[in-house]
Protein backbone atom coordinates (compact mmCIF):
# COMPACT_ATOMS: atom_id res chain seq x y z
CA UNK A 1 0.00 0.00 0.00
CA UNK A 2 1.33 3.23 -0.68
CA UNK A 3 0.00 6.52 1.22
CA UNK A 4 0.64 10.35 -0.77
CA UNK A 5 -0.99 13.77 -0.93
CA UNK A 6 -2.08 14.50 -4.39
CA UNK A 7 -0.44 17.98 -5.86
CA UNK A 8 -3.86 19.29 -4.90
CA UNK A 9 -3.96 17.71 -1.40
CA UNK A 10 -0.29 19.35 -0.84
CA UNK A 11 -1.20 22.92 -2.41
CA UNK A 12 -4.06 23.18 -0.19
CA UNK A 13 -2.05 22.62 2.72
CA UNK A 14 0.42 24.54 1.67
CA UNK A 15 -2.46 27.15 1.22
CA UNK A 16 -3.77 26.21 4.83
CA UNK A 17 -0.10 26.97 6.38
CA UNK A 18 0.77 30.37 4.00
CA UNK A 19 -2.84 31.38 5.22
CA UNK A 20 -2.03 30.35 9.33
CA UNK A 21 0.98 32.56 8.86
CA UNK A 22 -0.15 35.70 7.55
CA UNK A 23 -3.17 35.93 9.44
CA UNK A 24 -0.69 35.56 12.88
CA UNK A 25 1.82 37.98 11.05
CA UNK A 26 -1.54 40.59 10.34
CA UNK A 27 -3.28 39.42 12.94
CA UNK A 28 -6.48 38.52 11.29
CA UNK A 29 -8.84 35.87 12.56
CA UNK A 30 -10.51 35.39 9.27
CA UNK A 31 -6.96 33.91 7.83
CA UNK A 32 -6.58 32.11 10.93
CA UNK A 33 -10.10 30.39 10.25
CA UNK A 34 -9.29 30.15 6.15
CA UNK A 35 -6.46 28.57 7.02
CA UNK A 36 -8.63 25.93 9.61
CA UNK A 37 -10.64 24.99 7.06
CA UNK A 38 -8.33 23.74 4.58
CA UNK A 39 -6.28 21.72 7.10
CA UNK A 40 -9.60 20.42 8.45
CA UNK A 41 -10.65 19.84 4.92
CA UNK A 42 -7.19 17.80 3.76
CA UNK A 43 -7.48 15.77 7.22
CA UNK A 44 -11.55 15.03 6.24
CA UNK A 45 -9.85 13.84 2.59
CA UNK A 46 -6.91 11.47 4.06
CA UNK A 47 -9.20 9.78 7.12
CA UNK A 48 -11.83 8.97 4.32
CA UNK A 49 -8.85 7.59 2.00
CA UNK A 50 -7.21 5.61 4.39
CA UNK A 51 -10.63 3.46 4.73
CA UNK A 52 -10.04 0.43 3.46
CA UNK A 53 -12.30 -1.03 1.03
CA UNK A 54 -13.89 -4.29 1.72
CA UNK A 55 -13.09 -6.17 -1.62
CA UNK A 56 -11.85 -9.49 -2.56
CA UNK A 57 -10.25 -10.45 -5.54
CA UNK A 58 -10.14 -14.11 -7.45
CA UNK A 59 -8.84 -14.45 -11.08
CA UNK A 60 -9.61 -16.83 -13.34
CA UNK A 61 -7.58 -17.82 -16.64
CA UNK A 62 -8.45 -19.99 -19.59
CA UNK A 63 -5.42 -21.73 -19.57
CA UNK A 64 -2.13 -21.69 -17.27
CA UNK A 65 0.35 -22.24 -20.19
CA UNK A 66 0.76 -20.15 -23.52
CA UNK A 67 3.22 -19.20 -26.04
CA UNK A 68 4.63 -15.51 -25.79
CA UNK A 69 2.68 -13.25 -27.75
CA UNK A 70 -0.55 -15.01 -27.70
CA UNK A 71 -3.36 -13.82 -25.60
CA UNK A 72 -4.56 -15.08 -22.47
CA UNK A 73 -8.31 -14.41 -21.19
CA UNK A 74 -8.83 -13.07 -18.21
CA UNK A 75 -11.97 -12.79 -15.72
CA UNK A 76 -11.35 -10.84 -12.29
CA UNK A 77 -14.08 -11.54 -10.01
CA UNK A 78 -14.04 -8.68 -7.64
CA UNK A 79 -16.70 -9.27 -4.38
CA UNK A 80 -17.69 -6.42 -1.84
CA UNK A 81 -17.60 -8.37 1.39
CA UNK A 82 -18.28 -5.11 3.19
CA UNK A 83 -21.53 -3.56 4.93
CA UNK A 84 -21.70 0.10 2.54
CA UNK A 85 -21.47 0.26 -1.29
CA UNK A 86 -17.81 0.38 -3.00
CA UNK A 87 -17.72 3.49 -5.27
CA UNK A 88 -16.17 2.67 -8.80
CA UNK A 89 -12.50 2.27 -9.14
CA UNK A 90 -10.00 1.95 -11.41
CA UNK A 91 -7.10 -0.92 -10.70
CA UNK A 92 -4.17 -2.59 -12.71
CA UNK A 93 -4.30 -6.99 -12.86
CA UNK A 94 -2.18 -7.45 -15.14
CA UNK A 95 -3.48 -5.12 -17.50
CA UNK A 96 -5.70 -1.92 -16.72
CA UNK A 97 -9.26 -2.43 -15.35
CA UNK A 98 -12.28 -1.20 -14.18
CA UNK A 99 -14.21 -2.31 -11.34
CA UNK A 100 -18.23 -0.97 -11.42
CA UNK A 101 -19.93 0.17 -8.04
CA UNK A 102 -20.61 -2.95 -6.28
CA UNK A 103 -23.37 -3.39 -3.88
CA UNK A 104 -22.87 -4.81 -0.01
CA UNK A 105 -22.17 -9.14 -0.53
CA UNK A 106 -22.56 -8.46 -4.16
CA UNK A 107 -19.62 -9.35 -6.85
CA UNK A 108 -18.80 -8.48 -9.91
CA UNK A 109 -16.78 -9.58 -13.27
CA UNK A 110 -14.07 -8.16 -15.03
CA UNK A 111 -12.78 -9.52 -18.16
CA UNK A 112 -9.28 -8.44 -19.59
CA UNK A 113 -6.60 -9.79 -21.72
CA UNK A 114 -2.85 -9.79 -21.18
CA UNK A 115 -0.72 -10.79 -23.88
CA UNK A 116 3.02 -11.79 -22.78
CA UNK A 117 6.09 -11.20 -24.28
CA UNK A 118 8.76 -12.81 -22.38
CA UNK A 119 9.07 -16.28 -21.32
CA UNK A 120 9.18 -17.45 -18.03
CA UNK A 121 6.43 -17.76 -14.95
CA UNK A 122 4.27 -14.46 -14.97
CA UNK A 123 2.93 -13.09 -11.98
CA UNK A 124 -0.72 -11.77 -12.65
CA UNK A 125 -2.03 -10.18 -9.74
CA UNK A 126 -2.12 -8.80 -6.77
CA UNK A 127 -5.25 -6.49 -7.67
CA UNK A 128 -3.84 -2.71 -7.28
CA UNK A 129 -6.47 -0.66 -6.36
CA UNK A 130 -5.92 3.43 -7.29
CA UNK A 131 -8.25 4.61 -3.91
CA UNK A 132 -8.88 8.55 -4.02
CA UNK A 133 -11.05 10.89 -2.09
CA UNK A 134 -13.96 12.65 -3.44
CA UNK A 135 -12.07 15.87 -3.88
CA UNK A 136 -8.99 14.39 -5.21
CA UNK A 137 -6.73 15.32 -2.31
CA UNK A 138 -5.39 11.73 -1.20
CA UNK A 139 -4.00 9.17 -3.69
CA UNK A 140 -3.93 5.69 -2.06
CA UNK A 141 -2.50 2.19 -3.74
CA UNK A 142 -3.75 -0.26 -2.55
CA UNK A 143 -3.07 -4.34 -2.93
CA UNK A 144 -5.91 -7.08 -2.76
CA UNK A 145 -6.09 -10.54 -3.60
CA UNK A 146 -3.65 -12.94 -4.32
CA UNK A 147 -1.39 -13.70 -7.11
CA UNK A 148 -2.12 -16.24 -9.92
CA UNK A 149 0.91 -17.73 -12.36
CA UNK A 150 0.92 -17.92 -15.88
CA UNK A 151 3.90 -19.97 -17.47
CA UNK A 152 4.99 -18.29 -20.60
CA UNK A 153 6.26 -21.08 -23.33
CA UNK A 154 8.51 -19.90 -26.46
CA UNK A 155 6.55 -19.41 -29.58
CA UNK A 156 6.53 -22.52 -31.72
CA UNK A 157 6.90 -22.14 -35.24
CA UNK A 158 5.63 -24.71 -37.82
CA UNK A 159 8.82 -26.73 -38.82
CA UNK A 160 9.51 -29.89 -41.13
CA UNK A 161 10.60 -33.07 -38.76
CA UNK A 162 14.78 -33.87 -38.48
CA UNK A 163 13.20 -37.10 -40.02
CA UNK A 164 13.32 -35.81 -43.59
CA UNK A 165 16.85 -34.24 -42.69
CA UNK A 166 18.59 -37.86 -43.53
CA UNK A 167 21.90 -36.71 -46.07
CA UNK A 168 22.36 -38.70 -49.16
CA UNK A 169 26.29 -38.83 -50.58
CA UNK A 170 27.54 -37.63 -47.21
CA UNK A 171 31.09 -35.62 -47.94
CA UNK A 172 34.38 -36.04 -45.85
CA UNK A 173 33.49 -33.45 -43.01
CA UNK A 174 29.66 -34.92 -42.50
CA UNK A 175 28.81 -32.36 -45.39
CA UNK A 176 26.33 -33.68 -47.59
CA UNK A 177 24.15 -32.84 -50.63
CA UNK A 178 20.98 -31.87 -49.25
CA UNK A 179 18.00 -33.35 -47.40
CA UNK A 180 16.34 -36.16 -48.39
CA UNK A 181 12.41 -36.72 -48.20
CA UNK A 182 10.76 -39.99 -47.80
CA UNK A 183 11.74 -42.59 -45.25
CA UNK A 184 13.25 -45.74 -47.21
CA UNK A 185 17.13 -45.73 -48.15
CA UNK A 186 18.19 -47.89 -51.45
CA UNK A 187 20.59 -50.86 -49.67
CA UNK A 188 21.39 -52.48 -52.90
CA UNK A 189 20.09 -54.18 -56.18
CA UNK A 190 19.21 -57.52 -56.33
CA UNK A 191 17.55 -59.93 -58.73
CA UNK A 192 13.88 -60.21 -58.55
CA UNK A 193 12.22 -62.50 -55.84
CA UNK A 194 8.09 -63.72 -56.68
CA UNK A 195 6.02 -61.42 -53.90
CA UNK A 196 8.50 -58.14 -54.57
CA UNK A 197 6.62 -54.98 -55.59
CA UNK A 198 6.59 -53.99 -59.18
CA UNK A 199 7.10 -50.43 -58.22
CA UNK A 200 10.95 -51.66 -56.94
CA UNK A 201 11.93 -52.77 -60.14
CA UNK A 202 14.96 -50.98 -61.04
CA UNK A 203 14.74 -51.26 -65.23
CA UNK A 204 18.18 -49.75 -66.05
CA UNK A 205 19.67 -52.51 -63.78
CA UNK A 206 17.41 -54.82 -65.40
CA UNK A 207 18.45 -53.93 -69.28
CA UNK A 208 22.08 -54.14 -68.14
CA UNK A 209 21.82 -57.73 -66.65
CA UNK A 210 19.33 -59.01 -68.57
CA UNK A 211 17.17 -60.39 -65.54
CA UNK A 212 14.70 -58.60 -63.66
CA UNK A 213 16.76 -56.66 -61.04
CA UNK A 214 14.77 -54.50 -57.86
CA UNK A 215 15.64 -52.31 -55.42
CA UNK A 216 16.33 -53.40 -52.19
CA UNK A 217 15.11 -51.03 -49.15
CA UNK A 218 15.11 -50.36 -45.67
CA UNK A 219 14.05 -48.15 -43.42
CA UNK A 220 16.42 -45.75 -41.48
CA UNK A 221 16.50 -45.22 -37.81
CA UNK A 222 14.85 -42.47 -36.58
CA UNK A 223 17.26 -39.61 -36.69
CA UNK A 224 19.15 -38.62 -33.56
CA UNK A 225 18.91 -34.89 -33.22
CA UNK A 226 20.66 -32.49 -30.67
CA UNK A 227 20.11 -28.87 -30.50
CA UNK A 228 22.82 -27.24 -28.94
CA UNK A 229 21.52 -23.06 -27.76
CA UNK A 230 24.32 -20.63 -27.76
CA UNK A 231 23.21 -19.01 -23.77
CA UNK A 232 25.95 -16.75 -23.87
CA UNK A 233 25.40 -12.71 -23.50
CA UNK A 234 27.95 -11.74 -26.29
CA UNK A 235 27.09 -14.06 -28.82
CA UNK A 236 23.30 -12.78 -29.07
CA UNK A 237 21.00 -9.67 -27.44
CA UNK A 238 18.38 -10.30 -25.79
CA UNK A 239 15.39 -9.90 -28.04
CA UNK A 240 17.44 -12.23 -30.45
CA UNK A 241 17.95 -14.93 -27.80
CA UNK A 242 14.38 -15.06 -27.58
CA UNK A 243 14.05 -15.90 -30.84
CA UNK A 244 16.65 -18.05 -30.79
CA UNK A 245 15.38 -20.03 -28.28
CA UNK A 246 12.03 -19.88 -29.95
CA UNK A 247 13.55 -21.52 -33.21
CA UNK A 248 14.90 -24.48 -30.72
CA UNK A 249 11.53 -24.77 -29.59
CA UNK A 250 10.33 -25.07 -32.60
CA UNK A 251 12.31 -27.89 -34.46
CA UNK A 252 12.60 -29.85 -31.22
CA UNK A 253 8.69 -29.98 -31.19
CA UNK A 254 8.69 -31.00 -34.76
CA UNK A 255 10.81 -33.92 -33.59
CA UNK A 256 9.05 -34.69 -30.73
CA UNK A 257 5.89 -34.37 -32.74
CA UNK A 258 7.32 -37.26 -34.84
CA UNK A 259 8.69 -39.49 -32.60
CA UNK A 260 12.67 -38.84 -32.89
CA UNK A 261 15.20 -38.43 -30.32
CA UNK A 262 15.91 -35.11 -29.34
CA UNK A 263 17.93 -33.52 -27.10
CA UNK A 264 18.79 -30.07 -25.40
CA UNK A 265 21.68 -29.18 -24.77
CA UNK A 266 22.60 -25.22 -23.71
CA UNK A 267 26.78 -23.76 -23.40
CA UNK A 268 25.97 -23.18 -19.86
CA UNK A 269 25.33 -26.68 -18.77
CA UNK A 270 21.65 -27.68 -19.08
CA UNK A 271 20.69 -31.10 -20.64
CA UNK A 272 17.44 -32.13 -21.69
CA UNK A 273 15.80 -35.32 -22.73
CA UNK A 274 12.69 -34.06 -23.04
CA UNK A 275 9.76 -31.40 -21.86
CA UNK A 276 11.52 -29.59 -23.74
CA UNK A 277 8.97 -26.52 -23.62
CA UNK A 278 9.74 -26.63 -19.93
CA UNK A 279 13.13 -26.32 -20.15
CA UNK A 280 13.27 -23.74 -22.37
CA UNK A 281 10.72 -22.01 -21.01
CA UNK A 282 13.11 -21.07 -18.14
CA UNK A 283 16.26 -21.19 -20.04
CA UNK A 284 17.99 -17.50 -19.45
CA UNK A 285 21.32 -15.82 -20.72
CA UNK A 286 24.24 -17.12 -18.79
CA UNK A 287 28.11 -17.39 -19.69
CA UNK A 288 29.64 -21.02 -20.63
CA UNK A 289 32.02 -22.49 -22.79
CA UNK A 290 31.38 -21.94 -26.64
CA UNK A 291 33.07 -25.19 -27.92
CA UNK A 292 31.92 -28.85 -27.66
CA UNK A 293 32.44 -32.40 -28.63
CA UNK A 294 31.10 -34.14 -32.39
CA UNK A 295 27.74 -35.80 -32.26
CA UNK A 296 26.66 -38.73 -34.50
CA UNK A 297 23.73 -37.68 -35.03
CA UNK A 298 22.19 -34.25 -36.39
CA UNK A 299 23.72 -31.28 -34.57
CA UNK A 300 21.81 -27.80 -34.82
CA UNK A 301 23.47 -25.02 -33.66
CA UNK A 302 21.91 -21.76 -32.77
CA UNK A 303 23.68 -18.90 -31.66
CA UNK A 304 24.52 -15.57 -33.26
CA UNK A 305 26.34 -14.60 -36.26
CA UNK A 306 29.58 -14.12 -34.71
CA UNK A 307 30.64 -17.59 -35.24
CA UNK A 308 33.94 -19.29 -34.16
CA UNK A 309 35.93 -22.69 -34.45
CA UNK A 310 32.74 -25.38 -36.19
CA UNK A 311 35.12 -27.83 -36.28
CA UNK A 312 33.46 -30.05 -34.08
CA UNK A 313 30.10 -29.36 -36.10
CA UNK A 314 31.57 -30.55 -39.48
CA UNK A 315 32.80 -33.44 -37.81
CA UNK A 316 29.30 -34.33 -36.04
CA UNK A 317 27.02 -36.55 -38.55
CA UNK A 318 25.05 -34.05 -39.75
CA UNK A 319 26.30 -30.32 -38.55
CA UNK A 320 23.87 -27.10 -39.12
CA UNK A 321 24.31 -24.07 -37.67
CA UNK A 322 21.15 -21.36 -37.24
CA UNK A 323 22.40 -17.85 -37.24
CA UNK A 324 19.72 -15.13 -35.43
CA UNK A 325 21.05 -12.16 -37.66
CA UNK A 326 19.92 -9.70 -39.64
CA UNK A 327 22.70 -9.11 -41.81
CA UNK A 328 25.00 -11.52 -43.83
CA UNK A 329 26.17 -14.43 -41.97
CA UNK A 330 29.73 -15.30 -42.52
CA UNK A 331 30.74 -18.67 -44.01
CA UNK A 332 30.63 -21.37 -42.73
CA UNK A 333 32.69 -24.38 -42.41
CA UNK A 334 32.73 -26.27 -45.75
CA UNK A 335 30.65 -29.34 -43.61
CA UNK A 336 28.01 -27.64 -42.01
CA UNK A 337 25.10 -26.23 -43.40
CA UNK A 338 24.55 -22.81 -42.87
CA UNK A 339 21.33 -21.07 -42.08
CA UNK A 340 20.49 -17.64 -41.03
CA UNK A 341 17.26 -15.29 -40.52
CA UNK A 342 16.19 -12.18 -38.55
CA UNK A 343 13.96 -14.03 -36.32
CA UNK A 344 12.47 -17.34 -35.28
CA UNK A 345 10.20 -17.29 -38.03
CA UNK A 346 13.12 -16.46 -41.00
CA UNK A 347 14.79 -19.12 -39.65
CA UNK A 348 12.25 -22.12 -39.43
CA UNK A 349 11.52 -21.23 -42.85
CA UNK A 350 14.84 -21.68 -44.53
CA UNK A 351 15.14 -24.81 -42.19
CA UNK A 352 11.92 -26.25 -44.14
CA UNK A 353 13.31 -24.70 -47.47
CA UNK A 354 16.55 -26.99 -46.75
CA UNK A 355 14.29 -30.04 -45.89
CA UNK A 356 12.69 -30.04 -49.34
């Protein structure tokens, strides 16, 4: 609760004391009795703004998890649990609102919208409650109700699966000739067997040997993907670590989403095997150590455009690096596929561009 004179409340007893003064200094009783009457008048003001009001405040929300930047419906239920009527009154829940007169034992509902923009657990409430006298001389802030958490996620962006991300003709270095689409890899040729599918008959093989050759296919394991988040204050700002880590979010839901291995890894220590949402949803800009060891598997690196040593990345399976930057992006190490976009958004698409 806060307690303050309002820049009328203080001129008047300013007035009240100028007033006291002079009329000692002249010696006139009618200052003397001006100046009464606006000290008793500012003293009237400040006892009947430092009644409390008799409300209670419960909140309601749709949901308790959301992605940043989409909105989250609000109802404030606001109950009068006094004996007198509550005048009207303007507060702040998370957002601005209004609260009507409300009636002794009567309640009343106040719906509002607060859209967040940062990850992380937001704190909506207590209600604030902006409490002034009739003649605006007192300006009270008051706190009622309790608090209610709302657990920001990073914004998902539609993204193609890691599982269309297997290379064909991988290069020395883990570089490779694009993604491939589909989920069967050619093993071999081999002569036909009664019960193979027409549709696998390879005919140049065929013409060449004379007897009916097809192709023989298997499928792939799932693809083994690690996202590796570049936490470290120099590499990016902050609005571009958000979406940074909003582009991690996204892929490793697309992974998820088709039943891959994923994993999270950040330079300042955290590992993930899943919730992934969770973890990043609390994930925050810390130092740690830029470099790190090859991984079989797909590696996707994000981080900022001021890239170092990818030596490691070329010599993981499958090494991309994700560049939040607006500008050019330097190049890249001959084995590792280089992506870069403004935001979150830039950057999932050229992923799903590169998974054609």
């Amino acid at each position: 609760m806060s307690k303050a004179l309002t820049r009328r409340g203080w001129a008047l007893l300013a007035a009240g004391i100028a007033l006291y003064g002079l009329g000692e200094l002249l010696g006139h009783p009618v200052l003397r009795a001006l100046a009464a009457v606006a000290v008793a008048v500012v003293a009237v003001s400040a006892a009947l703004g430092a009644r409390r009001l008799p409300l209670h405040a419960e909140r309601s929300l749709e949901r308790g998890r959301v992605m940043r930047g989409r909105p989250v419906p609000v109802r404030l239920t606001v109950t009068n649990s006094g004996r007198w009527w509550t005048p009207r009154f303007d507060g702040v829940d998370g957002g601005p609102v209004t609260v009507p007169a409300l009636r002794p034992r009567r309640s009343a509902a106040v719906d509002y919208t607060v859209v967040p923009q940062r990850r992380g657990e937001l704190h909506l409430g207590p209600l604030r409650v902006a409490q002034r006298d009739p003649l605006g001389l007192t300006d009270r802030q008051r706190d009622t109700g309790g608090v209610t958490s709302l657990w920001v996620y990073p914004r998902v962006h539609p993204a193609a699966p890691p599982g269309s991300g297997n290379r064909r003709g991988v290069l020395p270095g883990g570089a490779g000739g694009g993604w491939l689409r589909g989920a069967e890899e050619l093993r071999a040729l081999r002569e036909y067997v009664p019960g193979d599918e027409l549709r696998h008959v390879h005919w140049k093989a065929t013409a060449v040997t004379g007897g009916l050759m097809v192709r023989d296919l298997f499928d792939p394991p799932s693809p083994d993907l690690l996202v590796l988040l570049d936490t470290r204050p120099e590499a990016l700002s902050p609005d571009a670590f958000e979406e940074a880590v909003d582009f991690a979010a996204s892929i490793l839901t697309a992974a998820t989403n088709a039943g891959h291995r994923a994993r999270l890894r950040t330079t300042d220590g955290l590992d993930a095997r899943g919730a992934f949402l969770e973890a990043l949803c609390a994930v925050r800009q810390l130092p740690g150590a830029a470099a790190h060891q090859p991984h079989p598997g797909t590696v996707v690196y994000v981080t900022g455009p001021a890239v170092a040593d990818l030596g490691w990345l070329s010599a993981s399976g499958r090494g991309v690096v994700a560049a939040v930057t607006p500008g050019a992006f330097g190049p890249a190490d001959p084995g590792v596929l280089a992506l870069a976009g403004a935001d979150a958004a830039a950057l999932t698409a050229r992923w799903n561009a590169a998974a054609r």
